[in-house]
N, C-alpha and C. Protein backbone atom coordinates (compact mmCIF):
# COMPACT_ATOMS: atom_id res chain seq x y z
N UNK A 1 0.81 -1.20 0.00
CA UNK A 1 0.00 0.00 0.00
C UNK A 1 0.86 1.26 0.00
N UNK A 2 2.01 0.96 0.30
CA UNK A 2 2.86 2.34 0.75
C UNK A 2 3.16 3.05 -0.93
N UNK A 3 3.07 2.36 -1.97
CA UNK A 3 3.43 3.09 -3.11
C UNK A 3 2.57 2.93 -3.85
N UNK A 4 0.89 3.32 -3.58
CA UNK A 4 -0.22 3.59 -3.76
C UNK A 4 -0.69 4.67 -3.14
N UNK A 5 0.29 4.88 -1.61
CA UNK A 5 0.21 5.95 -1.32
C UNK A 5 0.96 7.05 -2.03
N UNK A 6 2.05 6.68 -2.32
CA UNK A 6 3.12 7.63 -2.59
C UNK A 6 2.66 8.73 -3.35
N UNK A 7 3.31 9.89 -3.34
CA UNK A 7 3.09 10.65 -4.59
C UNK A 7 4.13 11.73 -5.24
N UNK A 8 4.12 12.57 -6.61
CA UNK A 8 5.21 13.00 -7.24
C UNK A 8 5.31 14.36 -6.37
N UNK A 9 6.30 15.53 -5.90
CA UNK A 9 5.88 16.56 -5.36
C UNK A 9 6.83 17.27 -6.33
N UNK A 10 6.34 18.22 -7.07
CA UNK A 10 6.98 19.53 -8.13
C UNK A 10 7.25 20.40 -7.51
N UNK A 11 8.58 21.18 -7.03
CA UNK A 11 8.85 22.24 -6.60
C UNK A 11 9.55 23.55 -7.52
N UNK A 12 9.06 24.18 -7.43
CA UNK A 12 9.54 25.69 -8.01
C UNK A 12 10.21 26.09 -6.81
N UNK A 13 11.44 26.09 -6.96
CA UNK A 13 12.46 27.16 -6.18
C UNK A 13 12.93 28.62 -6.37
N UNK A 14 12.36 29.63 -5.63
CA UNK A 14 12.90 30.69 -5.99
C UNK A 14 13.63 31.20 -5.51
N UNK A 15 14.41 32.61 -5.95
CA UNK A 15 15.10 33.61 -5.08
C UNK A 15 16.42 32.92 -4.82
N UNK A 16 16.98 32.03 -6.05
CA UNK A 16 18.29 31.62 -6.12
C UNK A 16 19.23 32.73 -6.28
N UNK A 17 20.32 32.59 -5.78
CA UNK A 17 20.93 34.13 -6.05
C UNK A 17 21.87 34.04 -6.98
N UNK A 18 22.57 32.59 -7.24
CA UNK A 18 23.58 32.54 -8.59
C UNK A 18 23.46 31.06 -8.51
N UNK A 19 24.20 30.99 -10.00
CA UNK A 19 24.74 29.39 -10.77
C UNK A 19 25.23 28.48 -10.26
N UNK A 20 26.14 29.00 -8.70
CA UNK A 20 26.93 28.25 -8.53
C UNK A 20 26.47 26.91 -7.36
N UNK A 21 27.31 25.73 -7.61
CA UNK A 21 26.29 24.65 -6.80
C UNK A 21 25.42 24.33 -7.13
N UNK A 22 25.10 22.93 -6.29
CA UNK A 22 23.37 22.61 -6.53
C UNK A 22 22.18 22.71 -5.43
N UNK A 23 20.96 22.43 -6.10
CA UNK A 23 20.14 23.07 -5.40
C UNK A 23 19.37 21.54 -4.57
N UNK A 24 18.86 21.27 -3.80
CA UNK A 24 19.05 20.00 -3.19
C UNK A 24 17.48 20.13 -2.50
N UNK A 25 16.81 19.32 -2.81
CA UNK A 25 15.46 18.94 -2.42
C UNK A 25 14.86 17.68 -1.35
N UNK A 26 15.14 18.13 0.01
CA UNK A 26 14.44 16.72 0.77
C UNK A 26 13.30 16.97 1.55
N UNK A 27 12.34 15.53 1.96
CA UNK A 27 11.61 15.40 2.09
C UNK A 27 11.59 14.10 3.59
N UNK A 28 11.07 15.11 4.72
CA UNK A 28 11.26 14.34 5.61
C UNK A 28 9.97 13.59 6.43
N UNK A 29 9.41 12.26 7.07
CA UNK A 29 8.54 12.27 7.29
C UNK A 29 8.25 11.85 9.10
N UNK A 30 9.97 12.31 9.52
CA UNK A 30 9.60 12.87 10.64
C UNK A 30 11.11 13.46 11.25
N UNK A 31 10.47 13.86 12.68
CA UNK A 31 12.05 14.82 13.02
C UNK A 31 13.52 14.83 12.76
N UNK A 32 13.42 13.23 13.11
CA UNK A 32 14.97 12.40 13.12
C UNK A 32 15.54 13.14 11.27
N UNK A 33 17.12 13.93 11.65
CA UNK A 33 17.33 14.50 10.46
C UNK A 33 16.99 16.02 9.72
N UNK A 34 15.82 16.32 10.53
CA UNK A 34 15.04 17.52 10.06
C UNK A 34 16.30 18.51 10.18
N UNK A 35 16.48 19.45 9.35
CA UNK A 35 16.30 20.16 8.30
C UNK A 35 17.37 19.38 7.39
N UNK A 36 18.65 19.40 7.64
CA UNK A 36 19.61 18.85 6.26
C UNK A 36 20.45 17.61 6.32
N UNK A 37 20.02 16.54 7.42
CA UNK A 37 20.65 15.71 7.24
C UNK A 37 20.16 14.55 6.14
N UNK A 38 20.96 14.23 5.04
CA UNK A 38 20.37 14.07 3.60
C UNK A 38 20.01 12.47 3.41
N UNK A 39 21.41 11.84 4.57
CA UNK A 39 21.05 10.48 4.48
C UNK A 39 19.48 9.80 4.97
N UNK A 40 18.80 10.80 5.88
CA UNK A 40 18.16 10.55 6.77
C UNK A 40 16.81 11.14 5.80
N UNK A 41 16.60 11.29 5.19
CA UNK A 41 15.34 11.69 3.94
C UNK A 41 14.91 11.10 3.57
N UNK A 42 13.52 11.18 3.38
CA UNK A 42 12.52 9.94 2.72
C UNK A 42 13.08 9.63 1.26
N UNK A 43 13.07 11.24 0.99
CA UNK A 43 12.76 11.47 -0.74
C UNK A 43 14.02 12.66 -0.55
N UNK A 44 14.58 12.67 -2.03
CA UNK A 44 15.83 13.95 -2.22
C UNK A 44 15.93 13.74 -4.13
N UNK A 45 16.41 15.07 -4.12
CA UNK A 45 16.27 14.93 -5.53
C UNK A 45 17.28 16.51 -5.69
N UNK A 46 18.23 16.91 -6.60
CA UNK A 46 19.03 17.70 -6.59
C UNK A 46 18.98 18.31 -7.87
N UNK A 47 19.56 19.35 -8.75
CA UNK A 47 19.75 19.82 -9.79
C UNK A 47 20.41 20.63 -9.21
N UNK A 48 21.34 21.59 -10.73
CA UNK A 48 22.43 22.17 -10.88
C UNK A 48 21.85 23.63 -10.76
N UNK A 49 22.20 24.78 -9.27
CA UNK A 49 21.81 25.54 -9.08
C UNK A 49 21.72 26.70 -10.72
N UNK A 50 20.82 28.02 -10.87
CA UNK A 50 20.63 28.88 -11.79
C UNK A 50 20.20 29.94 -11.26
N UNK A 51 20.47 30.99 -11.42
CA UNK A 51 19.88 31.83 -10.66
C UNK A 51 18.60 32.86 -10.89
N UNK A 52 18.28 32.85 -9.76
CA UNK A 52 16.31 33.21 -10.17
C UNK A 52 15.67 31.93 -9.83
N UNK A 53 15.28 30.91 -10.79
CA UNK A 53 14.35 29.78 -10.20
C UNK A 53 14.95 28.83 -11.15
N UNK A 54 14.26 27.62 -10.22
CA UNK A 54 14.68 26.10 -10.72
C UNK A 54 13.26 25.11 -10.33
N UNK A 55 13.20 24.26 -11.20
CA UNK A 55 12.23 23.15 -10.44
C UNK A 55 13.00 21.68 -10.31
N UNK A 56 12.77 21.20 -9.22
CA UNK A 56 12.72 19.51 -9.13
C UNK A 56 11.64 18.61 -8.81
N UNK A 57 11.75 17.94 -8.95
CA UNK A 57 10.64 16.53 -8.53
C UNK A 57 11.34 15.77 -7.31
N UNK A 58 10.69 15.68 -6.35
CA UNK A 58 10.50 14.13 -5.48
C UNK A 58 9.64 13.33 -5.48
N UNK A 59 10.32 12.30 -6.09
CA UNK A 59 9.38 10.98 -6.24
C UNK A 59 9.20 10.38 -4.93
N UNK A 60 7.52 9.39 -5.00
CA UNK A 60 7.27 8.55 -4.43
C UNK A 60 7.43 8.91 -2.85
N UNK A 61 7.18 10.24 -2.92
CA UNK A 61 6.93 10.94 -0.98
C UNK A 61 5.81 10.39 -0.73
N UNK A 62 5.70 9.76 1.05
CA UNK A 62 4.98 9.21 1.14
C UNK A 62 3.65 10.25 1.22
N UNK A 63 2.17 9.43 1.23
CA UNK A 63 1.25 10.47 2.06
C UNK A 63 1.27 10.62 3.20
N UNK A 64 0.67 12.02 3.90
CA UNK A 64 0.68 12.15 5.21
C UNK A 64 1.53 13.35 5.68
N UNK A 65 1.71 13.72 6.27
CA UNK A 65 2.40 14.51 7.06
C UNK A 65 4.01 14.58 6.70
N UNK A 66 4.11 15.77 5.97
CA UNK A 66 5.81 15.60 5.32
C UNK A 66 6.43 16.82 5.49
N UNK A 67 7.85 17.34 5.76
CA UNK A 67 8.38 18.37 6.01
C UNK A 67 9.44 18.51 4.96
N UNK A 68 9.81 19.27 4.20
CA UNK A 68 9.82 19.51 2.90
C UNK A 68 11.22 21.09 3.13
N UNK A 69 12.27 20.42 2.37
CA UNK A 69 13.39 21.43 3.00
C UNK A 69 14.24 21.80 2.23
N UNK A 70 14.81 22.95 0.88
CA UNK A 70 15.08 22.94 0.24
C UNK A 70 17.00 23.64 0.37
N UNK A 71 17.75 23.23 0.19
CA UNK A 71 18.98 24.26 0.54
C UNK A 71 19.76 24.10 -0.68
N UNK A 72 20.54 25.30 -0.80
CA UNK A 72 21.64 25.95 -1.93
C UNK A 72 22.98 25.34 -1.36
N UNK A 73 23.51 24.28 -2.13
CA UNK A 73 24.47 23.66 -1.87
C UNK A 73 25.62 24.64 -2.53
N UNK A 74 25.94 25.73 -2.11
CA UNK A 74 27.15 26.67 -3.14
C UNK A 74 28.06 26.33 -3.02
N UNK A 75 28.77 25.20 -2.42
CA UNK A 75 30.32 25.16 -2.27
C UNK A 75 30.30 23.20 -2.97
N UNK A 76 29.39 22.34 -3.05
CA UNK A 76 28.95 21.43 -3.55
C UNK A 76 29.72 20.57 -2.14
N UNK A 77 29.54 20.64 -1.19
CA UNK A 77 30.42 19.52 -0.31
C UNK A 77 29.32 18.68 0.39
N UNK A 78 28.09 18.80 -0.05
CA UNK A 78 27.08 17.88 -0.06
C UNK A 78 26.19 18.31 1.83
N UNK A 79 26.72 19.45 2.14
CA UNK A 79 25.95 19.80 3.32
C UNK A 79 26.09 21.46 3.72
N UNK A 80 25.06 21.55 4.76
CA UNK A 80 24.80 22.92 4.87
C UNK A 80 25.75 23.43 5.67
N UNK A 81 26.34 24.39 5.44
CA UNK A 81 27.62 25.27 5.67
C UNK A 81 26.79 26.15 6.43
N UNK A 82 27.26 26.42 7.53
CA UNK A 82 26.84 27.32 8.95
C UNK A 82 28.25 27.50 9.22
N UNK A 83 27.72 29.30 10.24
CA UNK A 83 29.18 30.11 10.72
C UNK A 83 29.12 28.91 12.12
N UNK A 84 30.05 30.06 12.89
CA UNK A 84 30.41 29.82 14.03
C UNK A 84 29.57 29.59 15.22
N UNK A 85 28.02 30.15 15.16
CA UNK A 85 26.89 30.03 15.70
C UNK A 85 26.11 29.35 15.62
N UNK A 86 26.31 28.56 14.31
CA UNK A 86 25.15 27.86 13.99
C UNK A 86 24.03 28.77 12.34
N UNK A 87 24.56 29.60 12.12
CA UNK A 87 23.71 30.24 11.23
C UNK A 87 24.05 29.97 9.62
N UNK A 88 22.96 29.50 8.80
CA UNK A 88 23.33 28.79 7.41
C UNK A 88 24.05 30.10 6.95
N UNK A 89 25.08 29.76 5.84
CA UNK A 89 25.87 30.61 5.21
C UNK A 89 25.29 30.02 3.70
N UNK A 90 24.48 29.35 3.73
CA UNK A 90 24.10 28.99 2.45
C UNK A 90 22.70 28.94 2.16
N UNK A 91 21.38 29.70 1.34
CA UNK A 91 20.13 29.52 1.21
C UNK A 91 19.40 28.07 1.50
N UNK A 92 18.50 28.18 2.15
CA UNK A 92 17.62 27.32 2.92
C UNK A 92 16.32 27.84 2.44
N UNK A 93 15.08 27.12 2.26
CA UNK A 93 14.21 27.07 2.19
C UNK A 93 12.95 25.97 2.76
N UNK A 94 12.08 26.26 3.05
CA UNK A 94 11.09 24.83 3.80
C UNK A 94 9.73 25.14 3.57
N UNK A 95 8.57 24.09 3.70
CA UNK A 95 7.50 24.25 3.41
C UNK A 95 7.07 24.19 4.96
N UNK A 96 5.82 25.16 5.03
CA UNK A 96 5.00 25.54 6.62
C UNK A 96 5.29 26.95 6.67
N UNK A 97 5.58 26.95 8.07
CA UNK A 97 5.89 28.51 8.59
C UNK A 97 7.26 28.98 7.89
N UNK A 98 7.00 30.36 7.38
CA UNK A 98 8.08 31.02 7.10
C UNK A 98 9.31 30.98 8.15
N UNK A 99 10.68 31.02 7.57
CA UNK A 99 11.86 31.17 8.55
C UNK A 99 12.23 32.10 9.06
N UNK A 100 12.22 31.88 10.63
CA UNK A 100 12.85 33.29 11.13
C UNK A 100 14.37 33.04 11.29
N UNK A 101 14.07 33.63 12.10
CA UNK A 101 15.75 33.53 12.80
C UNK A 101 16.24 33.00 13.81
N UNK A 102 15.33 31.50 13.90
CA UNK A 102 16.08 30.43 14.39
C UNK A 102 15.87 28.82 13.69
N UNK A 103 16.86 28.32 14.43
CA UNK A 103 16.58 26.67 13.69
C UNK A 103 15.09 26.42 13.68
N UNK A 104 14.65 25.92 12.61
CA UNK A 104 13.18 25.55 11.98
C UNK A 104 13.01 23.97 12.55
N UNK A 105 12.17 23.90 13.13
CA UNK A 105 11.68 22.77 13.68
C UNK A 105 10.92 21.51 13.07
N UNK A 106 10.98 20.57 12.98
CA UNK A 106 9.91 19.67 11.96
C UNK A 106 8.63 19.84 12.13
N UNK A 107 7.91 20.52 13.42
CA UNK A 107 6.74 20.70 13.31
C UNK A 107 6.40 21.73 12.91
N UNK A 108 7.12 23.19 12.20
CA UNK A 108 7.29 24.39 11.60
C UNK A 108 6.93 23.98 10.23
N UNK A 109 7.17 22.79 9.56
CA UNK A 109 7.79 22.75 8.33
C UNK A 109 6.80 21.12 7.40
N UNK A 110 5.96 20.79 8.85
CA UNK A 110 4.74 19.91 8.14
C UNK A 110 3.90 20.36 7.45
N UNK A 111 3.68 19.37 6.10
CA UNK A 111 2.69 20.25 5.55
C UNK A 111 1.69 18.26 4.75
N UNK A 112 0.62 18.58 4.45
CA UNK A 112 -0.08 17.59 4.72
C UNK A 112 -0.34 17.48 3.04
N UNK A 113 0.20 15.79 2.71
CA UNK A 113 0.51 15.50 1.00
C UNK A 113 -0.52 14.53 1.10
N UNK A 114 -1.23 14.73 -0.26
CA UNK A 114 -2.31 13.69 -0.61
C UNK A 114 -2.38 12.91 -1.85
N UNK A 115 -1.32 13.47 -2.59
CA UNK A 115 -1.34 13.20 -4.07
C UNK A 115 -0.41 14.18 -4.53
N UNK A 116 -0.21 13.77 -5.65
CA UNK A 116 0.82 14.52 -7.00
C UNK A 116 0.68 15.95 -6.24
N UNK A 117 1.24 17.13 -6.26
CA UNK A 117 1.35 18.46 -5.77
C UNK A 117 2.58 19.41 -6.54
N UNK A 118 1.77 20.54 -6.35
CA UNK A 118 3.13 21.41 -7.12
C UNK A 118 3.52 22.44 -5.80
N UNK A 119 4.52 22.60 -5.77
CA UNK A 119 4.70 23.79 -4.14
C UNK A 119 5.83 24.73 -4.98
N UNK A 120 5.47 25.35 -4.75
CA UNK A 120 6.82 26.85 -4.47
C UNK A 120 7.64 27.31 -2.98
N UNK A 121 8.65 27.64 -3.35
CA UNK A 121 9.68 27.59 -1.85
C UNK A 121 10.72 28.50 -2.30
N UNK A 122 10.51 29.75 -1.39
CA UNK A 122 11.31 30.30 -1.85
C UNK A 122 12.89 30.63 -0.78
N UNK A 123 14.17 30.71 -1.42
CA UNK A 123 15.10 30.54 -0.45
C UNK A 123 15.36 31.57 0.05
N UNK A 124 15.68 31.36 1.27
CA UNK A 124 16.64 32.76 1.93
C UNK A 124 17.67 32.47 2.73
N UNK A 125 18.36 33.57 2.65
CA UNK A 125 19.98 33.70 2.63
C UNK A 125 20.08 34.94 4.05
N UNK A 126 20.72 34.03 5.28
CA UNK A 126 21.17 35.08 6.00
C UNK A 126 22.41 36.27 5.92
C-alpha cells in the first residue's frame, strides 16, 4: 500500500541568487534529520543551481504529514555550511511557517501530502 500511497511533489524554487552549486530537495517524514541531514530523507532529488528559479521533482513521498526542505548547496560539499553560531551561510528554504531567525523545527515545516502536488519555496539567505 505504501506506493499507492506515494506521490510525485513539483517544486519551483525561488530567489536563487547565482549558478553556482546545486540546489538540493528533501523530504522528511519525521524529526529524526530535520532540516539537512540528507542520508536521513525519505525522498531527495538535486539539480544544478541557476539563478532566479529552478524546479525539481521528489518521487514517491509518502502520504501524510511531510516536512519539505530545500537548501543551496554553493560550495557542492554535499551539506549545509553554517558560521560559528550555527547560522546557514548557504540559502535554505522549507514548506509551513516562514523562517525566522532560528533553527526551523519539523513541526514548523509539516505540511499535509495527498497526491501529485506542485509547491513553491522560496530561499533565503542570512
Amino acid at each position: 500500500m505504501a506506493s499507492a500511497a506515494a506521490a510525485d511533489i513539483t517544486i519551483t524554487v525561488q530567489g536563487i541568487r547565482n549558478n553556482t552549486g546545486k540546489i538540493a530537495a528533501l523530504a522528511f517524514v519525521k524529526a529524526d534529520g530535520f532540516p539537512d541531514r540528507v542520508a536521513l530523507a525519505k525522498a531527495q532529488s538535486q539539480v544544478n543551481a541557476r539563478k532566479g528559479a529552478v524546479t525539481l521533482v521528489l518521487k514517491n513521498v509518502p502520504a501524510g504529514k511531510v516536512a519539505l526542505t530545500i537548501l543551496h548547496d554553493e560550495d557542492g560539499d554535499g551539506k549545509l555550511k553554517r558560521n560559528i553560531i550555527g547560522i546557514p551561510q548557504e540559502g535554505v528554504g522549507m514548506t509551513g511557517k516562514p523562517l525566522g531567525n532560528r533553527a526551523p523545527k519539523f513541526e514548523d515545516a509539516v505540511t499535509e501530502i495527498n497526491g501529485n502536488q506542485k509547491i513553491d519555496i522560496t530561499l533565503k539567505y542570512w
